[in-house]
Protein backbone atom coordinates (compact mmCIF):
# COMPACT_ATOMS: atom_id res chain seq x y z
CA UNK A 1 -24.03 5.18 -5.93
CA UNK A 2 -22.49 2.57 -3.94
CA UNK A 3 -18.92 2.67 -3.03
CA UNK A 4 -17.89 -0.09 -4.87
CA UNK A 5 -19.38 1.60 -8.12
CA UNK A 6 -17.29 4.06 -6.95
CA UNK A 7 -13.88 2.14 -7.27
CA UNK A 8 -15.18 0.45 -10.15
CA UNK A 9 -16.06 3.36 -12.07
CA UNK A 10 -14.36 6.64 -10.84
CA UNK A 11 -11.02 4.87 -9.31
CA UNK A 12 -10.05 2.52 -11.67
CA UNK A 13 -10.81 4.63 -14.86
CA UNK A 14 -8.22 5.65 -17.81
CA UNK A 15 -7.74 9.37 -17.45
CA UNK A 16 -5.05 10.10 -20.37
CA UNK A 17 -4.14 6.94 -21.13
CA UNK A 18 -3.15 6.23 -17.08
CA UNK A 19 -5.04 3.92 -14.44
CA UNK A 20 -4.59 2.88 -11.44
CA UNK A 21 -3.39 -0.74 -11.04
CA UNK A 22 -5.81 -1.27 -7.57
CA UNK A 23 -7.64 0.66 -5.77
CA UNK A 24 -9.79 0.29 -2.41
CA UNK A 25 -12.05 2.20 0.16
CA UNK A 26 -11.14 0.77 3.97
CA UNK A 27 -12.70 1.94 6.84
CA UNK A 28 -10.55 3.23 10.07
CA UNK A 29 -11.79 -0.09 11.60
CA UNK A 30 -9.99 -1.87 8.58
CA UNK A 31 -12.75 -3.45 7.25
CA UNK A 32 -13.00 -3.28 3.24
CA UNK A 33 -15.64 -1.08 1.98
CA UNK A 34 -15.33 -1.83 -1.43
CA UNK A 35 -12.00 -3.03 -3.61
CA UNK A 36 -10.65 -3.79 -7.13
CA UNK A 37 -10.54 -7.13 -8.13
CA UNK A 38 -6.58 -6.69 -8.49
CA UNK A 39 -5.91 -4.72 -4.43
CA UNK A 40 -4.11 -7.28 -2.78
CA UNK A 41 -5.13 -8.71 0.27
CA UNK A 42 -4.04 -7.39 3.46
CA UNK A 43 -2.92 -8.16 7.20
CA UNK A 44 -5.24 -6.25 9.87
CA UNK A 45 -1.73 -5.19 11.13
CA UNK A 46 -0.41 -3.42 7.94
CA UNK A 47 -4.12 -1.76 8.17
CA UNK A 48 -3.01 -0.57 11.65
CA UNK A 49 0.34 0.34 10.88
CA UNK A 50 -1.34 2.53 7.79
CA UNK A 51 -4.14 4.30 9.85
CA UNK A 52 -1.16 5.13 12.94
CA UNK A 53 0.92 6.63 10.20
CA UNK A 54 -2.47 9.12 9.80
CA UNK A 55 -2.17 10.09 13.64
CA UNK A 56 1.63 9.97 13.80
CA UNK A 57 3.25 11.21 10.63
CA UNK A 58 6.61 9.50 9.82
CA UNK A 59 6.03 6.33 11.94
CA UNK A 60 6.02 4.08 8.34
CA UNK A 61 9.40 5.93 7.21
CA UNK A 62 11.93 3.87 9.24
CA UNK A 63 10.23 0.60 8.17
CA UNK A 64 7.93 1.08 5.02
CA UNK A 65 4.49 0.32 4.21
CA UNK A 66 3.46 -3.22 3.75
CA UNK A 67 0.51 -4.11 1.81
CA UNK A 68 0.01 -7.76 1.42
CA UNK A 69 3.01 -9.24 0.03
CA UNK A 70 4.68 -6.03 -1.26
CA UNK A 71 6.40 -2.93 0.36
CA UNK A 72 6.50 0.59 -0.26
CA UNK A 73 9.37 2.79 0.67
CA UNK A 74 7.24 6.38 2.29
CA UNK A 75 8.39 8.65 -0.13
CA UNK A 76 6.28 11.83 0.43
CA UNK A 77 2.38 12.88 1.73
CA UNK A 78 0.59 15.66 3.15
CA UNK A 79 0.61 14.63 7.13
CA UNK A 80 -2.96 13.60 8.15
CA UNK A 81 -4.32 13.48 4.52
CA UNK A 82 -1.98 11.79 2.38
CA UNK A 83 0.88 8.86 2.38
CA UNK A 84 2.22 8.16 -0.73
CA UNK A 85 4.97 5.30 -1.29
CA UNK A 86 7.20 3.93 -4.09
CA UNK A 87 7.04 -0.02 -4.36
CA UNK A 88 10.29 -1.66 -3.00
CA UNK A 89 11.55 -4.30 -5.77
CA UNK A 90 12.22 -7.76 -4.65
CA UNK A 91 16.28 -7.88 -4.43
CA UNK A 92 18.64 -10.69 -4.00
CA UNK A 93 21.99 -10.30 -1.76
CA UNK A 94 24.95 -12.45 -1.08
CA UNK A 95 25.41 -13.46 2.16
CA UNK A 96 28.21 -13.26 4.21
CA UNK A 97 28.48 -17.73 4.10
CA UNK A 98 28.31 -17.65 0.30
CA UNK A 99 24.48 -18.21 0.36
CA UNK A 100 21.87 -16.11 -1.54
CA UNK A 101 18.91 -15.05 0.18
CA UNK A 102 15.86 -13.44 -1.44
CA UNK A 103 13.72 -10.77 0.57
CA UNK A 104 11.78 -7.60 0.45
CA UNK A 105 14.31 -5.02 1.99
């Protein structure tokens, strides 16, 4: 089986009425194994910043997890193993000058 039958099949099926919106297999040298048609693309750096958070547990939680152009706040994972985030909605804030800005924060 090849690893994109993999994704296609085993990832992105409906188990109890529940799928996965993406899904992707990326080697530690960030190159894209296989990948739904929906997994967003990605900067080698937010690769880099994912596979350091493997080595050094906690180094996404001050800043978050970016993956292509959204961001996930670290909420939990199993150090080594597992990082699991929460996407970050796209928010608008006043500022200070009476303009309105819209960011990822």
């Amino acid at each position: 089986m090849s690893w994109q039958t993999y994704v296609d099949d085993h990832l992105m099926c409906e188990i109890e009425g529940h799928h996965l919106t993406s899904a992707a297999i990326v080697g530690h040298d960030g190159a894209v194994w296989a990948q739904s048609s929906a997994f967003p693309q990605f900067k080698p750096e937010e690769m880099a910043n994912i596979l350091k958070d493997f080595d050094e547990p906690g180094f996404l939680a001050p800043t978050g997890l970016f993956l292509g152009p959204s961001k996930y706040m670290v909420i939990q994972g199993e150090p080594g193993a597992v990082i699991r985030g929460k996407k970050v909605p796209n928010k608008i804030n006043p500022q200070i000058d009476g303009r309105i800005t819209s960011h990822d924060s």
